[in-house]
PDB file of N, CA and C in Angstrom:
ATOM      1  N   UNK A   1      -9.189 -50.809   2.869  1.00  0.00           N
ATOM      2  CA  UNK A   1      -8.343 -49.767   3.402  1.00  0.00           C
ATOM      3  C   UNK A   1      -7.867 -48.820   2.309  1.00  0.00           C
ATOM      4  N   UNK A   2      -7.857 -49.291   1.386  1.00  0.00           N
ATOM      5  CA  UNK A   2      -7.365 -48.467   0.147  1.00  0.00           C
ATOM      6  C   UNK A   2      -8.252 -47.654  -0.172  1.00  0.00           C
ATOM      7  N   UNK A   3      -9.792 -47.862  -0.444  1.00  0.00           N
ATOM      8  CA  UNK A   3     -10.882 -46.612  -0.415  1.00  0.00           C
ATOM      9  C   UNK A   3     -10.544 -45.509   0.683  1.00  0.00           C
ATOM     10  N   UNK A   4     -10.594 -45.803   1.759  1.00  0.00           N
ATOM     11  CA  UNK A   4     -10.068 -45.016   2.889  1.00  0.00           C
ATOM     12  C   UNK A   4      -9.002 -43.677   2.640  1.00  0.00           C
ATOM     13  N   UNK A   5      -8.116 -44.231   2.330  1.00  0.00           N
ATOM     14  CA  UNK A   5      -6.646 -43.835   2.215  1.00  0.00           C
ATOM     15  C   UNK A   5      -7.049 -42.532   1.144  1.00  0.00           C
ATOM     16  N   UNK A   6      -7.663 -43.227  -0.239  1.00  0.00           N
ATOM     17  CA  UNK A   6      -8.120 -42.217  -0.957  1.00  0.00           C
ATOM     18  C   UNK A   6      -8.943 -40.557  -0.667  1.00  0.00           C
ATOM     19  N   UNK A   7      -9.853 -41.004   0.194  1.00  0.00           N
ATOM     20  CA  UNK A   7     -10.288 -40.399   0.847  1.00  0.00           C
ATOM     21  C   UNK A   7      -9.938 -39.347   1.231  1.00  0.00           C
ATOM     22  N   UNK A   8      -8.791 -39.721   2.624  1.00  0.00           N
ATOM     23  CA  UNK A   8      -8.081 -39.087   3.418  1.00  0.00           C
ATOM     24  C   UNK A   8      -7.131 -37.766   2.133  1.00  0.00           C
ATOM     25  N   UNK A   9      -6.866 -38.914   1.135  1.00  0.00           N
ATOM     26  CA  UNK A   9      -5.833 -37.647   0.011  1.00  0.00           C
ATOM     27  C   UNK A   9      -6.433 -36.685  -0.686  1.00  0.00           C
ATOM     28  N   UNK A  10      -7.709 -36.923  -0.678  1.00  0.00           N
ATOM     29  CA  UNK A  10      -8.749 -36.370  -1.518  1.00  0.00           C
ATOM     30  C   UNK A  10      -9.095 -35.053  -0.717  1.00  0.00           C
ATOM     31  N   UNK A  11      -9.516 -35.393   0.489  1.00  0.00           N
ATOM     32  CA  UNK A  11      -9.867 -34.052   1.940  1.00  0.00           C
ATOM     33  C   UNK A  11      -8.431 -33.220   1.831  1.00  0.00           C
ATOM     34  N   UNK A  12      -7.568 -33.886   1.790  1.00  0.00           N
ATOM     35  CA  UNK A  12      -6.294 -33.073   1.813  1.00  0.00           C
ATOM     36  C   UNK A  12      -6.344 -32.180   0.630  1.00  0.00           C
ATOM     37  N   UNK A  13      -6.247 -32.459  -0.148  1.00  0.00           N
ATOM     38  CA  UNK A  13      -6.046 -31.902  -1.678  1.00  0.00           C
ATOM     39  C   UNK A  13      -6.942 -31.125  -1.549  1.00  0.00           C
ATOM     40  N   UNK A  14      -8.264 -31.453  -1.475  1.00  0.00           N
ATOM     41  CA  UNK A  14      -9.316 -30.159  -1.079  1.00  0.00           C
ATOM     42  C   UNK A  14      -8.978 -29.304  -0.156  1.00  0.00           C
ATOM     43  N   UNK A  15      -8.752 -29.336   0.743  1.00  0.00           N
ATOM     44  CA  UNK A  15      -7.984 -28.609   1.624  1.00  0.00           C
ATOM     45  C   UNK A  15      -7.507 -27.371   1.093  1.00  0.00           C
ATOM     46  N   UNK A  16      -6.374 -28.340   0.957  1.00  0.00           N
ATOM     47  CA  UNK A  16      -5.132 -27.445   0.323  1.00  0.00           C
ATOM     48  C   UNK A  16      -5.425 -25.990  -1.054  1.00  0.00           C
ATOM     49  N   UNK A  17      -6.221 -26.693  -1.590  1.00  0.00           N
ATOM     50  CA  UNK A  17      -6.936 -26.028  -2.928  1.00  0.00           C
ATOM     51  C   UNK A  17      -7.440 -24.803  -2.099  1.00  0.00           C
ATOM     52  N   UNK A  18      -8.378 -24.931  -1.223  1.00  0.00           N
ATOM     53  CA  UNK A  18      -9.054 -24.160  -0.375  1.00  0.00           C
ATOM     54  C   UNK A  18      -8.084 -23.032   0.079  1.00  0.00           C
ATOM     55  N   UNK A  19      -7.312 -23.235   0.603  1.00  0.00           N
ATOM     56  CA  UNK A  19      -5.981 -22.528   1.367  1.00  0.00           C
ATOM     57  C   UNK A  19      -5.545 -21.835   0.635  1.00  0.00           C
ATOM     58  N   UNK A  20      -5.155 -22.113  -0.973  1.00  0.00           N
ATOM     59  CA  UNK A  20      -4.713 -21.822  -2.337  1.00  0.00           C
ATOM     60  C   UNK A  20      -5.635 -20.417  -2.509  1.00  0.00           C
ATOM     61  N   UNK A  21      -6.741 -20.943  -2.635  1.00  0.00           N
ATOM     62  CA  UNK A  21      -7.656 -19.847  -2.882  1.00  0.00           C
ATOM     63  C   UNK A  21      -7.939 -18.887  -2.205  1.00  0.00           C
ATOM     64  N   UNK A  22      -7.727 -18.946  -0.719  1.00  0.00           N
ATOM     65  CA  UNK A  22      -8.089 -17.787   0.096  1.00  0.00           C
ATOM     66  C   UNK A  22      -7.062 -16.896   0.161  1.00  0.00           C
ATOM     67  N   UNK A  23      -5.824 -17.625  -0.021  1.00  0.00           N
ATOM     68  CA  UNK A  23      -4.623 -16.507   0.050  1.00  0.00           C
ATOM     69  C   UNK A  23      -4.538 -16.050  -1.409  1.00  0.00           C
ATOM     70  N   UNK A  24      -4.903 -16.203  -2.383  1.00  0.00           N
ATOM     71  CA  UNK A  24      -5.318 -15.528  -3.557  1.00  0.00           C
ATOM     72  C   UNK A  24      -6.552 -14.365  -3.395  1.00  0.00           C
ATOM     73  N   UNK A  25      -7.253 -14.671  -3.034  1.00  0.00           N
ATOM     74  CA  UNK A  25      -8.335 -13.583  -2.351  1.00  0.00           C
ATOM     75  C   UNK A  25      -7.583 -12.318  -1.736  1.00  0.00           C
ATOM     76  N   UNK A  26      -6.787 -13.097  -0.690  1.00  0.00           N
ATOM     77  CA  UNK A  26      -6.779 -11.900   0.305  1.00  0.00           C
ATOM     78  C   UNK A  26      -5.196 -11.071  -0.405  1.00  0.00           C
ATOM     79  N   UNK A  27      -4.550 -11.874  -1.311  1.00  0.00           N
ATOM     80  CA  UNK A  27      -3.803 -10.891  -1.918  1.00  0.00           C
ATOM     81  C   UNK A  27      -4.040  -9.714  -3.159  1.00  0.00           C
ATOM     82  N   UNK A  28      -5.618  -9.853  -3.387  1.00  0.00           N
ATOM     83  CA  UNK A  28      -5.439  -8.784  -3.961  1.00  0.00           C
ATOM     84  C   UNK A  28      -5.849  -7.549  -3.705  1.00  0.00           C
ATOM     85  N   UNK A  29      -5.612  -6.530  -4.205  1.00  0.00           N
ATOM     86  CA  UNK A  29      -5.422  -5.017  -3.893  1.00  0.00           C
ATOM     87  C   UNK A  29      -7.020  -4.817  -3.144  1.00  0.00           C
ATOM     88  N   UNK A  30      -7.456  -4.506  -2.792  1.00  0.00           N
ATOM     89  CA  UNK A  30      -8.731  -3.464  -2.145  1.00  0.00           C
ATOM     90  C   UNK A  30      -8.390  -2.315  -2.262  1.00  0.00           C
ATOM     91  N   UNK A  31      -7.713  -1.476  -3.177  1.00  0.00           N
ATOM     92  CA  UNK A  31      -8.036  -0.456  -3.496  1.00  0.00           C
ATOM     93  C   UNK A  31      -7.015   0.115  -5.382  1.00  0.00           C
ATOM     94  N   UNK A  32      -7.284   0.468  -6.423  1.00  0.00           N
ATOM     95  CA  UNK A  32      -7.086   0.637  -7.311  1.00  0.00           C
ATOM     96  C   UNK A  32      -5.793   1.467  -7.157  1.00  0.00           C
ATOM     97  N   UNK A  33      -4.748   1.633  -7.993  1.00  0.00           N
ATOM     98  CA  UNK A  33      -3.703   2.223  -8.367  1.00  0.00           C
ATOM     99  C   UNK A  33      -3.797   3.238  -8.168  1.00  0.00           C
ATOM    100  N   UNK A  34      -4.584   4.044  -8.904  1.00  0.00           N
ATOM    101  CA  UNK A  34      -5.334   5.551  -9.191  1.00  0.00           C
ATOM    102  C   UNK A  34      -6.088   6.017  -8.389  1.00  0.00           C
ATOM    103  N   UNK A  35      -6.833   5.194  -7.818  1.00  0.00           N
ATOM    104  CA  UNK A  35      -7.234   5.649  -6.456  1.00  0.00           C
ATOM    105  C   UNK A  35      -6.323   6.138  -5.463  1.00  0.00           C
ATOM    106  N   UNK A  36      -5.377   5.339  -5.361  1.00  0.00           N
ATOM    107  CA  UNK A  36      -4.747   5.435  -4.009  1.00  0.00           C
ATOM    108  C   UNK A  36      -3.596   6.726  -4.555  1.00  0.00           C
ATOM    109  N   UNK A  37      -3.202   6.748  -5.714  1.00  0.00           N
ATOM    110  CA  UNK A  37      -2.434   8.248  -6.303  1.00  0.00           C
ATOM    111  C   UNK A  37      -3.689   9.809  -6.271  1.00  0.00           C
ATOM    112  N   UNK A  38      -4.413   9.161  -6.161  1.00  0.00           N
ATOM    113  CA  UNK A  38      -5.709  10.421  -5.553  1.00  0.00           C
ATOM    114  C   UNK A  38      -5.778  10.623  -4.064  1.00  0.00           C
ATOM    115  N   UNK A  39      -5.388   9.518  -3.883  1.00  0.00           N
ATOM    116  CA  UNK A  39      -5.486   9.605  -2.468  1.00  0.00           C
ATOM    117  C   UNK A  39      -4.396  10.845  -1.683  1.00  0.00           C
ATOM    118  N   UNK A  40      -2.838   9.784  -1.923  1.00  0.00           N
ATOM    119  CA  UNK A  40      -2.026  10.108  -1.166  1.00  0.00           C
ATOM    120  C   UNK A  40      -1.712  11.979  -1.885  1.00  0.00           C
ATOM    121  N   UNK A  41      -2.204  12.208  -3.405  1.00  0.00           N
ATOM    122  CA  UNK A  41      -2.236  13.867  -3.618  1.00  0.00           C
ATOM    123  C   UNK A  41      -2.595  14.439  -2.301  1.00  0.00           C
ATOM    124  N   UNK A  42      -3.933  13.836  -2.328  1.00  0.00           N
ATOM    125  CA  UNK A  42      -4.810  15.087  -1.428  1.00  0.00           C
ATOM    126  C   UNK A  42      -4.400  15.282   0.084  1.00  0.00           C
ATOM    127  N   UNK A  43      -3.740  13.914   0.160  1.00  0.00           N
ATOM    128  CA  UNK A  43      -2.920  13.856   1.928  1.00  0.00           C
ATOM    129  C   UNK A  43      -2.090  14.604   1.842  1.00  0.00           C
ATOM    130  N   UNK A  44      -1.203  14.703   0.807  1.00  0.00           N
ATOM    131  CA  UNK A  44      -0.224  15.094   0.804  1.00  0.00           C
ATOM    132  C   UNK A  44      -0.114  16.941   0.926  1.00  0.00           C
ATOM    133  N   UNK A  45      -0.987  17.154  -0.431  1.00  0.00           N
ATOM    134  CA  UNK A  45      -1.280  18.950  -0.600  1.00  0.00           C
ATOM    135  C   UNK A  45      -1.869  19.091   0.659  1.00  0.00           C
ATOM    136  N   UNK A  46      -2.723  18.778   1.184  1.00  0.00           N
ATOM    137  CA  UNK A  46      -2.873  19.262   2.669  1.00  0.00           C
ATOM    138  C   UNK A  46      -2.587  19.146   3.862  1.00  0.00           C
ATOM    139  N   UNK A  47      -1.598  17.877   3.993  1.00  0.00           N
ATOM    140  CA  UNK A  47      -0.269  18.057   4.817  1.00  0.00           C
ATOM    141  C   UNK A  47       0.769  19.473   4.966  1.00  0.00           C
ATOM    142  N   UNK A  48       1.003  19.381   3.108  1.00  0.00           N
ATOM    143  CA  UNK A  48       2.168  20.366   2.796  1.00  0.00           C
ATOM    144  C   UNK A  48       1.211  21.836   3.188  1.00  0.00           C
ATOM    145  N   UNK A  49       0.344  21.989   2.738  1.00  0.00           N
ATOM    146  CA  UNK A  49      -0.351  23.230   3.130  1.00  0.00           C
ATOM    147  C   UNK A  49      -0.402  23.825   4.422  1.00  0.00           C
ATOM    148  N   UNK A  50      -1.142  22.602   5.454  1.00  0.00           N
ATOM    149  CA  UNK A  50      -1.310  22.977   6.400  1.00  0.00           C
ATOM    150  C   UNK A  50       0.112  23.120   7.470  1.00  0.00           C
ATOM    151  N   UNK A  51       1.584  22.565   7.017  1.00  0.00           N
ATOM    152  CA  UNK A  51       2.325  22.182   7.736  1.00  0.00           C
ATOM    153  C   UNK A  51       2.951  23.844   7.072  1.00  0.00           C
ATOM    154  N   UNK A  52       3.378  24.143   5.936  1.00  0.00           N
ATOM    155  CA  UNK A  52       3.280  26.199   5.424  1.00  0.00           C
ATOM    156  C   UNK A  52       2.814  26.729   6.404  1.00  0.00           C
ATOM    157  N   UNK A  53       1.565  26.834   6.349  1.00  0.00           N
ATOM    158  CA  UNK A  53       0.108  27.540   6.833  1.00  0.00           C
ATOM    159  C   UNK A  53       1.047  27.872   8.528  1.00  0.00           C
ATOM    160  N   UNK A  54       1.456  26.533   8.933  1.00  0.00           N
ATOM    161  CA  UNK A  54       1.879  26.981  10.345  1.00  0.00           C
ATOM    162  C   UNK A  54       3.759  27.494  10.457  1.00  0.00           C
ATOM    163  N   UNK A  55       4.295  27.077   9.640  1.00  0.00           N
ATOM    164  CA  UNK A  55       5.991  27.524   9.911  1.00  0.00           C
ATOM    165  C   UNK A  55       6.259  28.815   9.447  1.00  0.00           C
ATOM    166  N   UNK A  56       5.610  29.094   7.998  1.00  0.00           N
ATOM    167  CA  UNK A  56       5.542  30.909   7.179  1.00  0.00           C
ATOM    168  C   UNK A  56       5.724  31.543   8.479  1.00  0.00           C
ATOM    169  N   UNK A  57       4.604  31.916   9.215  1.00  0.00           N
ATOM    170  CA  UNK A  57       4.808  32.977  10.268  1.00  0.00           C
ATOM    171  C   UNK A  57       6.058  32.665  11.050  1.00  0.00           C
ATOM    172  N   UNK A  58       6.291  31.230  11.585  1.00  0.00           N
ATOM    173  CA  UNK A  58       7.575  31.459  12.733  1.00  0.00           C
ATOM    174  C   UNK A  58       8.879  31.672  11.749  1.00  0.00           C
ATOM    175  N   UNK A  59       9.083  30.957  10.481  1.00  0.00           N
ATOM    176  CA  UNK A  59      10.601  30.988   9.619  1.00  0.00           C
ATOM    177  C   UNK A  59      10.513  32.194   9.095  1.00  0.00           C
ATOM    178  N   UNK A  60       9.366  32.354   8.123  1.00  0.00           N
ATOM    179  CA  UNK A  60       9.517  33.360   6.906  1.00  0.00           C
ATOM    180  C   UNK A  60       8.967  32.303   5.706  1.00  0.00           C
ATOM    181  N   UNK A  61       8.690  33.230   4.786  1.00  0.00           N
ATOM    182  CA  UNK A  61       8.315  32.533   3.575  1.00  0.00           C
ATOM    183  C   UNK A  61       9.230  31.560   2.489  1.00  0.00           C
ATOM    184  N   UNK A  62      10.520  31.666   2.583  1.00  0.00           N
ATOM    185  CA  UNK A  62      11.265  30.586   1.718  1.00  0.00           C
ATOM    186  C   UNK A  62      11.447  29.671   3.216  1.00  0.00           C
ATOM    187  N   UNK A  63      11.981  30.138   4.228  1.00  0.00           N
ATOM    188  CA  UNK A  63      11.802  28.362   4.715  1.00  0.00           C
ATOM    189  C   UNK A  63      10.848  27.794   4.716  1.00  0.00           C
ATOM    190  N   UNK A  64       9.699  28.127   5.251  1.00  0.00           N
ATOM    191  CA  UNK A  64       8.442  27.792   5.420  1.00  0.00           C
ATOM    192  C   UNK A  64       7.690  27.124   4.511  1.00  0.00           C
ATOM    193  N   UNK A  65       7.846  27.769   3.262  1.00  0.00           N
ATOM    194  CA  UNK A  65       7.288  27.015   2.214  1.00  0.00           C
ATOM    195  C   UNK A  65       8.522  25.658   1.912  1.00  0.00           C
ATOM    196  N   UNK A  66       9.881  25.938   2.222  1.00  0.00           N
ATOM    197  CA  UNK A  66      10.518  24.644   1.963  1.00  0.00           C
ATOM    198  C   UNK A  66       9.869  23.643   2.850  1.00  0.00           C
ATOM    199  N   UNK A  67      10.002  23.818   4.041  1.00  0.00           N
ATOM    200  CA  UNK A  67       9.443  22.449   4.557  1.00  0.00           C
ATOM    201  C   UNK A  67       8.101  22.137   4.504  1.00  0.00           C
ATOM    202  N   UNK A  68       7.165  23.088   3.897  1.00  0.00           N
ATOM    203  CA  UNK A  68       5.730  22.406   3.504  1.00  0.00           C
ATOM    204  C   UNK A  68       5.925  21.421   2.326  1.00  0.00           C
ATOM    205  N   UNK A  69       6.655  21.959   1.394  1.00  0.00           N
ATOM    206  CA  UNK A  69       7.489  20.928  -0.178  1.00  0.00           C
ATOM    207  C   UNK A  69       7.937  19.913   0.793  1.00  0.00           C
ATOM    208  N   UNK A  70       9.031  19.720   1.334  1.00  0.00           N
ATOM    209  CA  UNK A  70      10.286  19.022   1.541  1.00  0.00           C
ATOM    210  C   UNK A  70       8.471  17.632   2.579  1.00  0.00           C
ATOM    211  N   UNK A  71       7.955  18.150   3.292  1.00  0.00           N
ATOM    212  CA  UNK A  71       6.827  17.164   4.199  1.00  0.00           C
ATOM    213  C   UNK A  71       5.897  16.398   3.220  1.00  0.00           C
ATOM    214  N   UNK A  72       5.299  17.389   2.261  1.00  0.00           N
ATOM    215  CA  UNK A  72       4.547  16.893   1.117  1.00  0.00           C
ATOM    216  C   UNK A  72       5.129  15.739   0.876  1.00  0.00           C
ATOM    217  N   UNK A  73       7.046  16.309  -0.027  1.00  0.00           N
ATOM    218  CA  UNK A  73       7.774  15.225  -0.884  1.00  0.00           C
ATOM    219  C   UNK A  73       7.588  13.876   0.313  1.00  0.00           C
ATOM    220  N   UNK A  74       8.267  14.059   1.339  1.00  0.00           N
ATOM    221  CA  UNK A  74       7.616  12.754   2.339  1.00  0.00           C
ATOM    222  C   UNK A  74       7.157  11.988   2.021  1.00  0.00           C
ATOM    223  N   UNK A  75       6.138  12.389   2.064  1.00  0.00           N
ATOM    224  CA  UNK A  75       4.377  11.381   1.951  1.00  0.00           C
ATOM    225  C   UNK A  75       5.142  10.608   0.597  1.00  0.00           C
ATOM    226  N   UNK A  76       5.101  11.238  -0.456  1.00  0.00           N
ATOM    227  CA  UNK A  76       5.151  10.871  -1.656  1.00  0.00           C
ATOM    228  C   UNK A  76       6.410   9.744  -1.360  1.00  0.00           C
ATOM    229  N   UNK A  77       7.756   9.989  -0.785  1.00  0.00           N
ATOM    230  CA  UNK A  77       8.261   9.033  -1.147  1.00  0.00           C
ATOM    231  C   UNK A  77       8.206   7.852   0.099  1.00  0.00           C
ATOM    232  N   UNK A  78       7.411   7.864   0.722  1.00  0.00           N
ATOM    233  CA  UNK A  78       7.010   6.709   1.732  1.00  0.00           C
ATOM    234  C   UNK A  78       6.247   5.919   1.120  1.00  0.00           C
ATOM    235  N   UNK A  79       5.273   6.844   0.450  1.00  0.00           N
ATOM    236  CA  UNK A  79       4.510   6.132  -0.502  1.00  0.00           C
ATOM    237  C   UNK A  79       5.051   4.868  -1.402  1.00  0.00           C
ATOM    238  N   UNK A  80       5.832   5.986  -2.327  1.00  0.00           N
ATOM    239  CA  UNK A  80       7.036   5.351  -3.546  1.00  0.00           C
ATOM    240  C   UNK A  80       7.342   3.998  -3.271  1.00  0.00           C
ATOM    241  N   UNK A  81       8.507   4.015  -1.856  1.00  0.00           N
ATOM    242  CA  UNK A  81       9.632   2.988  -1.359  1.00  0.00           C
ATOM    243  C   UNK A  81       8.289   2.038  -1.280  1.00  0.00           C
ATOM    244  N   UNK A  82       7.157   2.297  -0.862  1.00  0.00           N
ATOM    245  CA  UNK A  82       6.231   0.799  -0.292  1.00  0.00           C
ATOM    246  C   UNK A  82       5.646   0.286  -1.382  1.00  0.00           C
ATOM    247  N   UNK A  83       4.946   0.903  -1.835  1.00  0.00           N
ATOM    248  CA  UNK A  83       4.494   0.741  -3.813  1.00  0.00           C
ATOM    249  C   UNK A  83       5.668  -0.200  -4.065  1.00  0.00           C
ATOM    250  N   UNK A  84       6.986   0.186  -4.319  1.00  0.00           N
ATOM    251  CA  UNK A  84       7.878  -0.479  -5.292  1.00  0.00           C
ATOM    252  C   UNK A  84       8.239  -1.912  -4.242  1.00  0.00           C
ATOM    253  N   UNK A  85       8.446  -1.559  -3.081  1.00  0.00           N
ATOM    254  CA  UNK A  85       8.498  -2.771  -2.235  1.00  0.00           C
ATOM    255  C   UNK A  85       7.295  -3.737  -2.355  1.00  0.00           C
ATOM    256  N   UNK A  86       6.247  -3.404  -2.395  1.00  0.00           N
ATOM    257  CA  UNK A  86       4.905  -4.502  -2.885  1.00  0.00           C
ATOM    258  C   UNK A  86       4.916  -5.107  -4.212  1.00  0.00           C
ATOM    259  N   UNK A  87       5.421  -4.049  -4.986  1.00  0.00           N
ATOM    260  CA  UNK A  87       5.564  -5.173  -6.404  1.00  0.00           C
ATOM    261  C   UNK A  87       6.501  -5.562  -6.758  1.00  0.00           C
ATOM    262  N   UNK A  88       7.525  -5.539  -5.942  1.00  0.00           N
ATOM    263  CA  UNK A  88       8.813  -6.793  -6.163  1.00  0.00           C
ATOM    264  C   UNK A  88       8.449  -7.803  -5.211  1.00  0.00           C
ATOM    265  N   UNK A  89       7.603  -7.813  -3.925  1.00  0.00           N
ATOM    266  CA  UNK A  89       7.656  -8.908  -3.271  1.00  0.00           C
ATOM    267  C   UNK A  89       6.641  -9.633  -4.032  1.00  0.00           C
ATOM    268  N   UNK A  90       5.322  -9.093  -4.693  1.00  0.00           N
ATOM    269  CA  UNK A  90       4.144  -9.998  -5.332  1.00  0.00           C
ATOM    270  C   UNK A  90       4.758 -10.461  -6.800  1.00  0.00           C
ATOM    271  N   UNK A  91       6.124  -9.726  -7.130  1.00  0.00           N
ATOM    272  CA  UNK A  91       6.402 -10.292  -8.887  1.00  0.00           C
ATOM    273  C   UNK A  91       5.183  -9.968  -9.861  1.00  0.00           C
ATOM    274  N   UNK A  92       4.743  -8.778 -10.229  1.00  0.00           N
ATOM    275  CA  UNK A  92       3.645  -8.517 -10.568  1.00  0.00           C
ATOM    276  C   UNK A  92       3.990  -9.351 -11.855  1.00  0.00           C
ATOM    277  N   UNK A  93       2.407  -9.700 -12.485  1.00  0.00           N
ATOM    278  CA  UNK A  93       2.619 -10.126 -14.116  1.00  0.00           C
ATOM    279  C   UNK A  93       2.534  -9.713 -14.994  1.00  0.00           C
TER     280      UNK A  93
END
């Protein structure tokens, strides 16, 4: 019974190791730092552009261009708050 028993702790431990490893897998990034700061630019300048592009004519040109800035800044700090929220919850090393 004692071979047995071993056994049984052994499948476990493997197991477990297994489990270890996949949630190591699936926590890391799929997409690079710098990538994703390329990214959210280009969302962003053409958010802010296209969101100008349409208010200029109904406000005028200083509001208009404020809230194409002020929509851009948006993006950017939705971005920010989640970025900094991901690497305090992972404790980067």
């Amino acid at each position: 019974m004692a071979k047995s028993s071993k056994k049984k702790s052994t499948k476990k431990q493997d197991s477990s190791k297994e489990e270890i490893e996949s949630v190591q897998v699936k926590s890391d990034s799929w997409i690079s730092k710098r990538m994703s700061f390329i990214i959210i630019t280009i969302i962003s300048l053409v958010m802010g552009i296209y969101t100008g592009s349409q208010t200029v004519p109904a406000l005028g040109w200083l509001e208009g261009l404020l809230w194409a800035v002020g929509f851009g800044g948006s993006i950017w700090l939705v971005f920010m708050v989640a970025l900094l929220f991901n690497q305090f919850v992972r404790k980067r090393r």
